[in-house]
C-alpha atoms as a PDB file:
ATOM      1  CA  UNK A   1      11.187 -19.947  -7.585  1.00  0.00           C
ATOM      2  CA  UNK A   2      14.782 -19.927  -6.859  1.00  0.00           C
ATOM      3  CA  UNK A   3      17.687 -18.752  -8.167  1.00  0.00           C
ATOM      4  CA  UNK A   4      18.484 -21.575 -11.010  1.00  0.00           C
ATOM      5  CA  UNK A   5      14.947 -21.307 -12.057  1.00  0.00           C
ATOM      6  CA  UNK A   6      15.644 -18.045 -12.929  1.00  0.00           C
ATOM      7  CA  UNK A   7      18.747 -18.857 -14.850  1.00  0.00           C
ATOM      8  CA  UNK A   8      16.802 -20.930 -17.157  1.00  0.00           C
ATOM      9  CA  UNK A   9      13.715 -19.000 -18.373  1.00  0.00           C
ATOM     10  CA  UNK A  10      12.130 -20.101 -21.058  1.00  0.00           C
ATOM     11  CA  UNK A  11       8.931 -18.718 -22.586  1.00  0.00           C
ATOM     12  CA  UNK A  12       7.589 -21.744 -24.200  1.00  0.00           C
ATOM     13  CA  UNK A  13       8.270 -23.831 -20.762  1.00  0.00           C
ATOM     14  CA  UNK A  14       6.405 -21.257 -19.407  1.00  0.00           C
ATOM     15  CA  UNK A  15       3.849 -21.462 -21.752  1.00  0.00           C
ATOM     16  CA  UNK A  16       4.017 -25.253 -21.593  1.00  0.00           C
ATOM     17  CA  UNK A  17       3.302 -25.403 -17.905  1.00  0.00           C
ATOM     18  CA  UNK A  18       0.318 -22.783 -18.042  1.00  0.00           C
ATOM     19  CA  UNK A  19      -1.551 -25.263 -20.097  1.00  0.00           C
ATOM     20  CA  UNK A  20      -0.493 -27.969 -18.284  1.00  0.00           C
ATOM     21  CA  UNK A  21      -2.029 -25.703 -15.354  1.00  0.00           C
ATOM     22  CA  UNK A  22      -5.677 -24.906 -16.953  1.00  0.00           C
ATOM     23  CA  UNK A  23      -5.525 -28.353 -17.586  1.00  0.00           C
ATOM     24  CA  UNK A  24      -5.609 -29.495 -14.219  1.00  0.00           C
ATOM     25  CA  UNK A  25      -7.301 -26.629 -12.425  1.00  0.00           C
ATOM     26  CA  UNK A  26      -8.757 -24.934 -14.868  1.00  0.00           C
ATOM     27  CA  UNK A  27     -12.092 -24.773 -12.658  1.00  0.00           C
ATOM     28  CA  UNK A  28     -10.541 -23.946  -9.559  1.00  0.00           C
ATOM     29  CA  UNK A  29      -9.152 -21.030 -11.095  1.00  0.00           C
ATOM     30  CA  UNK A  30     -12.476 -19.952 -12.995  1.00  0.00           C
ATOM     31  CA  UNK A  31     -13.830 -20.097  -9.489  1.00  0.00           C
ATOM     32  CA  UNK A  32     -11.707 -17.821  -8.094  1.00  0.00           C
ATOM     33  CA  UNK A  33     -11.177 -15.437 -10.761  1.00  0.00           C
ATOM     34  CA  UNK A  34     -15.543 -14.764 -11.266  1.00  0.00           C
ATOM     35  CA  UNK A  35     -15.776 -15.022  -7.301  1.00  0.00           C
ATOM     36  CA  UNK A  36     -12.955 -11.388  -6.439  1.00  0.00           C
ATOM     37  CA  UNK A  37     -11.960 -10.085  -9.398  1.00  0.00           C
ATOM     38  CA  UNK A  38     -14.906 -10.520 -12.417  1.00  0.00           C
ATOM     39  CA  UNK A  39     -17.701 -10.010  -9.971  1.00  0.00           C
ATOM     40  CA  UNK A  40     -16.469  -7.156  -7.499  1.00  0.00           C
ATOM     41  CA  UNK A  41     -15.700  -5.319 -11.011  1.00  0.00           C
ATOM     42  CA  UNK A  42     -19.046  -6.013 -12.481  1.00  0.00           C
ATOM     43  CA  UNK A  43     -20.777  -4.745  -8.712  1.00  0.00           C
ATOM     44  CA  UNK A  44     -18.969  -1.724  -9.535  1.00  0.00           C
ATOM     45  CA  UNK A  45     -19.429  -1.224 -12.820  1.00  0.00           C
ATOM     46  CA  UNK A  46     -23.004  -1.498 -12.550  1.00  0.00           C
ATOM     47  CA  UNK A  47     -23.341   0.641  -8.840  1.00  0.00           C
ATOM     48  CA  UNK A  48     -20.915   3.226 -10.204  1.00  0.00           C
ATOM     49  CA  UNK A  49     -20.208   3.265 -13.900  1.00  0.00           C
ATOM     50  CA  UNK A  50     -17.959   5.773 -15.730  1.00  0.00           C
ATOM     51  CA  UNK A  51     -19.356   8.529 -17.367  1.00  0.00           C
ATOM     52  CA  UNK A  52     -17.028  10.261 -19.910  1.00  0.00           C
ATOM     53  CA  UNK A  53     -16.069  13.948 -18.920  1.00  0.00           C
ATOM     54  CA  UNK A  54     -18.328  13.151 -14.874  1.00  0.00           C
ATOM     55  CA  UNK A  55     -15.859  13.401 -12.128  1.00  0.00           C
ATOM     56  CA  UNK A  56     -16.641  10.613  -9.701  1.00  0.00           C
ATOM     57  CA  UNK A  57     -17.800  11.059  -6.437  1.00  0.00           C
ATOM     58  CA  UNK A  58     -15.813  10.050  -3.155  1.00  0.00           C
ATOM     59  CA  UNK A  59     -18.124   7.222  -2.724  1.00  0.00           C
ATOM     60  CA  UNK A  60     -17.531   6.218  -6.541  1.00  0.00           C
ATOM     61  CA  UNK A  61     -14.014   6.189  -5.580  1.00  0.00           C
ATOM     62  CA  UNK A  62     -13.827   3.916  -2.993  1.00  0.00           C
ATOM     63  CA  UNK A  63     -16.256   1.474  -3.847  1.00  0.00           C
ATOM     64  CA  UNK A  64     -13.484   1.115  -7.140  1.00  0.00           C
ATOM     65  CA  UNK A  65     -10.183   1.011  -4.946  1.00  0.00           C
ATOM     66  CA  UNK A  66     -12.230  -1.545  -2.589  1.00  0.00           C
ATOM     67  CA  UNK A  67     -13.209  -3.258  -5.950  1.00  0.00           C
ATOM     68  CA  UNK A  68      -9.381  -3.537  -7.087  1.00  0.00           C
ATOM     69  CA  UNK A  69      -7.671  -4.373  -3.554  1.00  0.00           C
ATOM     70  CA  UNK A  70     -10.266  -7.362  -3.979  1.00  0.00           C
ATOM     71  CA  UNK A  71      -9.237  -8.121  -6.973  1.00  0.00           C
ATOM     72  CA  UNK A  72      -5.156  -8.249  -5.333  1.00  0.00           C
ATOM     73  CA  UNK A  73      -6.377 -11.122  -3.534  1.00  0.00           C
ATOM     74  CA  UNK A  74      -8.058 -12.655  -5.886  1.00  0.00           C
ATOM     75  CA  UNK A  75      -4.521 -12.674  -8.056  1.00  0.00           C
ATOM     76  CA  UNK A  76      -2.547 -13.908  -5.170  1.00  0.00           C
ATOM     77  CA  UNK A  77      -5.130 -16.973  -4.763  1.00  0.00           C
ATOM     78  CA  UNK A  78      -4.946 -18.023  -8.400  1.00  0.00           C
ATOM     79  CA  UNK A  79      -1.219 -17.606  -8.136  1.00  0.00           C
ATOM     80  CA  UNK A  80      -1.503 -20.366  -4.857  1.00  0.00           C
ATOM     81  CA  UNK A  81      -3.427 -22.668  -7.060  1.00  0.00           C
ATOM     82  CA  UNK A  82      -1.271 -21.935 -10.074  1.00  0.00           C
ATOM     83  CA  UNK A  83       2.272 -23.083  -7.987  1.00  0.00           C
ATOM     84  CA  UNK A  84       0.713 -25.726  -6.403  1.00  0.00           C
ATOM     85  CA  UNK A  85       0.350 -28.144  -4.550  1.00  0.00           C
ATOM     86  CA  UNK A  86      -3.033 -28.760  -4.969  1.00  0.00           C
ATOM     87  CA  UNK A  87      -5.353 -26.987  -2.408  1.00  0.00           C
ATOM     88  CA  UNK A  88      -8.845 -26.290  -1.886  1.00  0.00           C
ATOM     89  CA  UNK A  89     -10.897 -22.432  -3.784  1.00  0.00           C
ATOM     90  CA  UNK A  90     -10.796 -21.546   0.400  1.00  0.00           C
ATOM     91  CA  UNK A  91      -7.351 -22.299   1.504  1.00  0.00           C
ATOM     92  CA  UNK A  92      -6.693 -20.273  -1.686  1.00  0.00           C
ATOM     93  CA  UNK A  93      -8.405 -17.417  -0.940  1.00  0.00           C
ATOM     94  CA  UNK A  94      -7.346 -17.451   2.301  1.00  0.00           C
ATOM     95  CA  UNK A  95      -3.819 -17.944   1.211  1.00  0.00           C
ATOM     96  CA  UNK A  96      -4.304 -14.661  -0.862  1.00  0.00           C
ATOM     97  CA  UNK A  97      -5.836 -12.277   1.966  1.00  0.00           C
ATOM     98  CA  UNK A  98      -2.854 -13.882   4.502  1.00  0.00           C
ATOM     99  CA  UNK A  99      -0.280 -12.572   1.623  1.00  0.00           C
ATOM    100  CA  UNK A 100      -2.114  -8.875   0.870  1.00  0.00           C
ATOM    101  CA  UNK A 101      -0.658  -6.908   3.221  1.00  0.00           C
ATOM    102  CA  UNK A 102       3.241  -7.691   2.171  1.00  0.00           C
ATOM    103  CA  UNK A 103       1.657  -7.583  -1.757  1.00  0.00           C
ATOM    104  CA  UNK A 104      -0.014  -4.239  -0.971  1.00  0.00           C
ATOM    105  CA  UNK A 105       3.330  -3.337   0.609  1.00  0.00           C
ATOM    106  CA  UNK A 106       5.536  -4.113  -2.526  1.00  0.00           C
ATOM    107  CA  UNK A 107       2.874  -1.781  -4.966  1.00  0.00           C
ATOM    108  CA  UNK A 108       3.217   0.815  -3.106  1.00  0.00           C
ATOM    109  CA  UNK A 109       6.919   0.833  -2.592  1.00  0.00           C
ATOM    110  CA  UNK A 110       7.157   0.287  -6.561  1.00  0.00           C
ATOM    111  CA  UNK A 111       4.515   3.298  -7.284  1.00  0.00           C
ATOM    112  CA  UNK A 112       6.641   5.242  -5.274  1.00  0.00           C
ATOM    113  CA  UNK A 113       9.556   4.107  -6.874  1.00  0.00           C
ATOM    114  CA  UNK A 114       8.239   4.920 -10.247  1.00  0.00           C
ATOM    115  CA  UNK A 115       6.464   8.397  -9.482  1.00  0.00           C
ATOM    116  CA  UNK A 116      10.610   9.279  -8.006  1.00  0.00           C
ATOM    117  CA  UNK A 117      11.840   8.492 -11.555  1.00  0.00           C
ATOM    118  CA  UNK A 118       9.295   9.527 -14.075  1.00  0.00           C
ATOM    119  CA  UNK A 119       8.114  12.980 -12.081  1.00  0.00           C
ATOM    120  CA  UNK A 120      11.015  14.443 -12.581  1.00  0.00           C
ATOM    121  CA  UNK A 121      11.726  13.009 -15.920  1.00  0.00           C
ATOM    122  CA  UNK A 122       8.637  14.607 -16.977  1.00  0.00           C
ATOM    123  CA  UNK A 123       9.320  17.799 -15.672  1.00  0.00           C
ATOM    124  CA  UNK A 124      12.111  18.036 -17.189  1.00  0.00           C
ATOM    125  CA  UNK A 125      10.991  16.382 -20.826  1.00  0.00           C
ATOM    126  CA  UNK A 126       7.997  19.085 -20.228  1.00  0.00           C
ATOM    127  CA  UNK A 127      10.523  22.065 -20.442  1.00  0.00           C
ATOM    128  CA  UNK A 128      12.997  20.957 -23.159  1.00  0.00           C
ATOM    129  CA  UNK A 129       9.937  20.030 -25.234  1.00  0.00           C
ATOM    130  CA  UNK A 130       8.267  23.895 -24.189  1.00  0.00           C
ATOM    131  CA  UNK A 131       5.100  22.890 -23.068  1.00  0.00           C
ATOM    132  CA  UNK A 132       3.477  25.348 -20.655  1.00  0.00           C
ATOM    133  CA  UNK A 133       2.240  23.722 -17.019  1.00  0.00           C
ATOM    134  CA  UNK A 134      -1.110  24.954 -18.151  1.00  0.00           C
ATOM    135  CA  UNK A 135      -1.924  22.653 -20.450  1.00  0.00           C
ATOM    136  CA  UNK A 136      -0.974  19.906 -18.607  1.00  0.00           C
ATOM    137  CA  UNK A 137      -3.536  21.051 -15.962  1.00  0.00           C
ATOM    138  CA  UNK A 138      -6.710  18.427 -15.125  1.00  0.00           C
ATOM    139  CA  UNK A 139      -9.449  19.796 -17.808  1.00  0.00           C
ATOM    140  CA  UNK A 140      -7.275  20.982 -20.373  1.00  0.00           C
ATOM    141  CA  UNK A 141      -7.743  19.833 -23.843  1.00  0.00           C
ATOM    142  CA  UNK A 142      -4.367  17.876 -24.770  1.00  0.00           C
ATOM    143  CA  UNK A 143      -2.185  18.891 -27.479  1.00  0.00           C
ATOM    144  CA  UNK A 144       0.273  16.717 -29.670  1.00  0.00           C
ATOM    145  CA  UNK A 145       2.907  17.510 -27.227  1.00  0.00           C
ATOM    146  CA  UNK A 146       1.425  16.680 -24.573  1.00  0.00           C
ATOM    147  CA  UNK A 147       0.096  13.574 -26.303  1.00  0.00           C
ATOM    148  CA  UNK A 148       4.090  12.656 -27.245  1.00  0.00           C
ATOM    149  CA  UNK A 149       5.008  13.433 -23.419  1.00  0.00           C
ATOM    150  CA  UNK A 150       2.790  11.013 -22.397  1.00  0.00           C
ATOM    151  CA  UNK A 151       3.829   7.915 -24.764  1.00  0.00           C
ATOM    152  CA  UNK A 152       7.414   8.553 -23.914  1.00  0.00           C
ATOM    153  CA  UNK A 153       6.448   8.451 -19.734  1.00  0.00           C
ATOM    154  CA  UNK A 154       4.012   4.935 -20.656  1.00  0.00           C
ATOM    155  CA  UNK A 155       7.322   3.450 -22.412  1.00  0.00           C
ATOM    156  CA  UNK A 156       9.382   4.441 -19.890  1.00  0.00           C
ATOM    157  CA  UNK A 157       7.514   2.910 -17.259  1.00  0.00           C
ATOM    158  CA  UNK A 158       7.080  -0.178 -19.037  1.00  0.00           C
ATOM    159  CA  UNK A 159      11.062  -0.456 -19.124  1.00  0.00           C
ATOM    160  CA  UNK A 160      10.963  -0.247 -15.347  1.00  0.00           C
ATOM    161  CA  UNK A 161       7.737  -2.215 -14.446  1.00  0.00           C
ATOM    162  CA  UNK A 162       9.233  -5.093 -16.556  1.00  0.00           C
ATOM    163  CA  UNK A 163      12.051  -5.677 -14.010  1.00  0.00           C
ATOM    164  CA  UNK A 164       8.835  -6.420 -11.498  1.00  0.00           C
ATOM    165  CA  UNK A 165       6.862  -8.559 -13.561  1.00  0.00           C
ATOM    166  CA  UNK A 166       7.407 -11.102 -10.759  1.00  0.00           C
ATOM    167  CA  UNK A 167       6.127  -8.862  -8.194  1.00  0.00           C
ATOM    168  CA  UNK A 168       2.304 -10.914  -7.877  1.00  0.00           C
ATOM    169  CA  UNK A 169       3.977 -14.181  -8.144  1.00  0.00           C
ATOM    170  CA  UNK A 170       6.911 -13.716  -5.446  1.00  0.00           C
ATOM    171  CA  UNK A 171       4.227 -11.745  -2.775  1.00  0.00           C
ATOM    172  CA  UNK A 172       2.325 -15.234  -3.030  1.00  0.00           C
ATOM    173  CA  UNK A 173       4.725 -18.141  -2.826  1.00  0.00           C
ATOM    174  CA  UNK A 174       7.398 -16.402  -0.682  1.00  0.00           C
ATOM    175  CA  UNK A 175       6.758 -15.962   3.091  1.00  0.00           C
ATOM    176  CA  UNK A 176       8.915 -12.865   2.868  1.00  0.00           C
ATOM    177  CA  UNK A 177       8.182  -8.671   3.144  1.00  0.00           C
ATOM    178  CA  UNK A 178       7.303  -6.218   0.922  1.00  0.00           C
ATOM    179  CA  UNK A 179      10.927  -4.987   0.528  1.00  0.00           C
ATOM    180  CA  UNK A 180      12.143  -8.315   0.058  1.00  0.00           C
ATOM    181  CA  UNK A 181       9.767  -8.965  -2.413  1.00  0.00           C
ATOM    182  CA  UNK A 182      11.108  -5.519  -4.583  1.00  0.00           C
ATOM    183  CA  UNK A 183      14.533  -7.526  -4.313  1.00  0.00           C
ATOM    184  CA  UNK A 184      14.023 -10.491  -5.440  1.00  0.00           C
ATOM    185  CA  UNK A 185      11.687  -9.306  -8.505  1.00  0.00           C
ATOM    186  CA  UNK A 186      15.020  -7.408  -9.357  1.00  0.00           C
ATOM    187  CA  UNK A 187      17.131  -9.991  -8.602  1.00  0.00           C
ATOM    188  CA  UNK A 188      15.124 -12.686 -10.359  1.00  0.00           C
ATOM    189  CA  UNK A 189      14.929 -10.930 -13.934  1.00  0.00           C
ATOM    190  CA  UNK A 190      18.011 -10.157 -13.614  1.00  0.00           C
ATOM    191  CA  UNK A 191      20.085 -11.052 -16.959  1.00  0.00           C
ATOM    192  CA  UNK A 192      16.426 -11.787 -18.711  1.00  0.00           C
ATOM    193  CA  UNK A 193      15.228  -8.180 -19.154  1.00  0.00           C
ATOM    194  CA  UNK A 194      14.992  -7.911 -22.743  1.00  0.00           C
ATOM    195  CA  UNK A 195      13.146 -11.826 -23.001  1.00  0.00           C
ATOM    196  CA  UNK A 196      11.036 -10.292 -20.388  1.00  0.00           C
ATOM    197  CA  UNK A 197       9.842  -7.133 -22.230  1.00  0.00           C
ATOM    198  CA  UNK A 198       9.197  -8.332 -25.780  1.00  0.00           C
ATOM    199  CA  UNK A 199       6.982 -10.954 -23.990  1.00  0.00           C
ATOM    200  CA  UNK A 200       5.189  -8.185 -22.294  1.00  0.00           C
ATOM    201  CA  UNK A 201       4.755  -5.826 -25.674  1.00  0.00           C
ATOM    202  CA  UNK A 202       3.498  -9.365 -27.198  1.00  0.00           C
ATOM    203  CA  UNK A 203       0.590  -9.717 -24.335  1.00  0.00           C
ATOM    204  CA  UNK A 204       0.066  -6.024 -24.526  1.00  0.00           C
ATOM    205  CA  UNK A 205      -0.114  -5.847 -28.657  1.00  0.00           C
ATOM    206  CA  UNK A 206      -2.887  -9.277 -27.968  1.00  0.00           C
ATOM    207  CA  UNK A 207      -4.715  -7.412 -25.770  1.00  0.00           C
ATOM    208  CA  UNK A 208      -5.094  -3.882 -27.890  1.00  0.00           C
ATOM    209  CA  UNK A 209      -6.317  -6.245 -30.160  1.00  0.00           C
ATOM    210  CA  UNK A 210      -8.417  -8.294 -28.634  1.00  0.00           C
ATOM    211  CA  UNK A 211      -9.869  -5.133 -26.719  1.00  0.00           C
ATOM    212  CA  UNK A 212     -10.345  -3.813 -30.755  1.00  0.00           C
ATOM    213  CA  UNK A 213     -12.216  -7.366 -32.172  1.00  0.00           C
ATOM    214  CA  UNK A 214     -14.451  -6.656 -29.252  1.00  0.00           C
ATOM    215  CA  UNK A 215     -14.928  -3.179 -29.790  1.00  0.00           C
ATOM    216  CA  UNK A 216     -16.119  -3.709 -33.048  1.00  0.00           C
ATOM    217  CA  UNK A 217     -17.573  -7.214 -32.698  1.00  0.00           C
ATOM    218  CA  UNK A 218     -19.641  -5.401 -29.626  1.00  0.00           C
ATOM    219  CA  UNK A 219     -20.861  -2.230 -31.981  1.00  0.00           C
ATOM    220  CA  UNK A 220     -21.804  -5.164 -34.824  1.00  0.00           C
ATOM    221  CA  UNK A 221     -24.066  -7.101 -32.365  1.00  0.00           C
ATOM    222  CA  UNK A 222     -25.305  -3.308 -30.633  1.00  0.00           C
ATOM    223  CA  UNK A 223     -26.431  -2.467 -34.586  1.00  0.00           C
ATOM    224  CA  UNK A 224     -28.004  -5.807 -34.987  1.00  0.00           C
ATOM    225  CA  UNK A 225     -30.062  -5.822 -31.990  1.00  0.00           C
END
């Protein structure tokens, strides 16, 4: 992951070598992905599911944060199999918890780094645009305003978040810290923003509609049964 790999993106290598990757441990990472992130969601899901307009309980809570500091590990494993060399589902895993802390690290420096930018953006986007604090308050029933507000904060955190896209990948093949790790994501898509982000609208605009196909496919087979 150096320096003159990053000089020389290219989406369909990319793409190349993630086939090339199922290909050859395709099973490994099944393995890993049903063992901590598809079955510690589905625990939760069916312990404590959401219930439109039901605030969840403490408990609730942290069963879902345990649920999706799991599921960090879990990505940091399949990214060990993913760079190679070939290793074992345990040394994996392993690899993965060994690399949390310094991952966890990174999130929460970025988080904090995003709620410095967009809170006061917001505040300030909230009082040229006249909305009243009140209806922004938890319980109140949005308005188009507020509605607006909130796509321009989700695109403007997309334009920052993609200049960490490497975050999961750099936390697990670099033996380095979490501040480290905010530098080099910077430094690494550095010069490749803009290849970066329309990949990133691509995967989102396949996932609204894959998330849609199943929507509906799922209310077709709930009518039919």
């Amino acid at each position: 992951m150096g320096d003159a790999v990053a000089s020389k993106l290219s989406i369909s290598r990319a793409w190349d070598e993630t086939r090339e990757i199922f290909r050859r441990d395709g099973g490994l990472l099944v393995s890993v992905a049903l063992a901590l992130i598809v079955l510690p969601a589905t625990v939760v899901g069916i312990v404590a599911p959401p219930e439109p307009g039901v605030h969840a309980s403490g408990v609730d809570q942290i069963l879902r944060l345990v649920s999706a500091l799991i599921a960090i590990v879990g990505q940091l494993a399949l990214i060990r199999l993913a760079l190679g060399p070939s290793t074992t589902v345990g040394d994996a895993i392993a690899h993965g918890a060994k690399r949390f802390l310094p991952a966890l690290g990174a999130i929460l420096i970025l988080i904090l780094i995003m709620a410095v930018v967009i809170i006061p953006l917001m505040a300030i986007l909230a009082l040229l645009m006249g909305i009243d604090p009140s209806q922004m308050a938890a319980g109140a029933k949005p308005g188009p305003q507020i509605g607006l507000l909130i796509l321009i904060m989700c695109l403007v955190a997309l334009a920052i978040s993609v200049r960490f896209t490497l975050l999961s990948p750099i936390a697990s093949g670099e033996a380095i810290g979490p501040l480290a790790i905010i530098k080099r994501c910077w430094n690494l898509t550095k010069g490749h923003y803009w290849r970066i982000l329309g990949l990133v609208v691509l995967l989102l605009i396949a996932a609204i509609f894959l998330l849609m196909t199943a929507g509906v496919l799922g209310g077709l087979l709930a009518r039919l049964v």
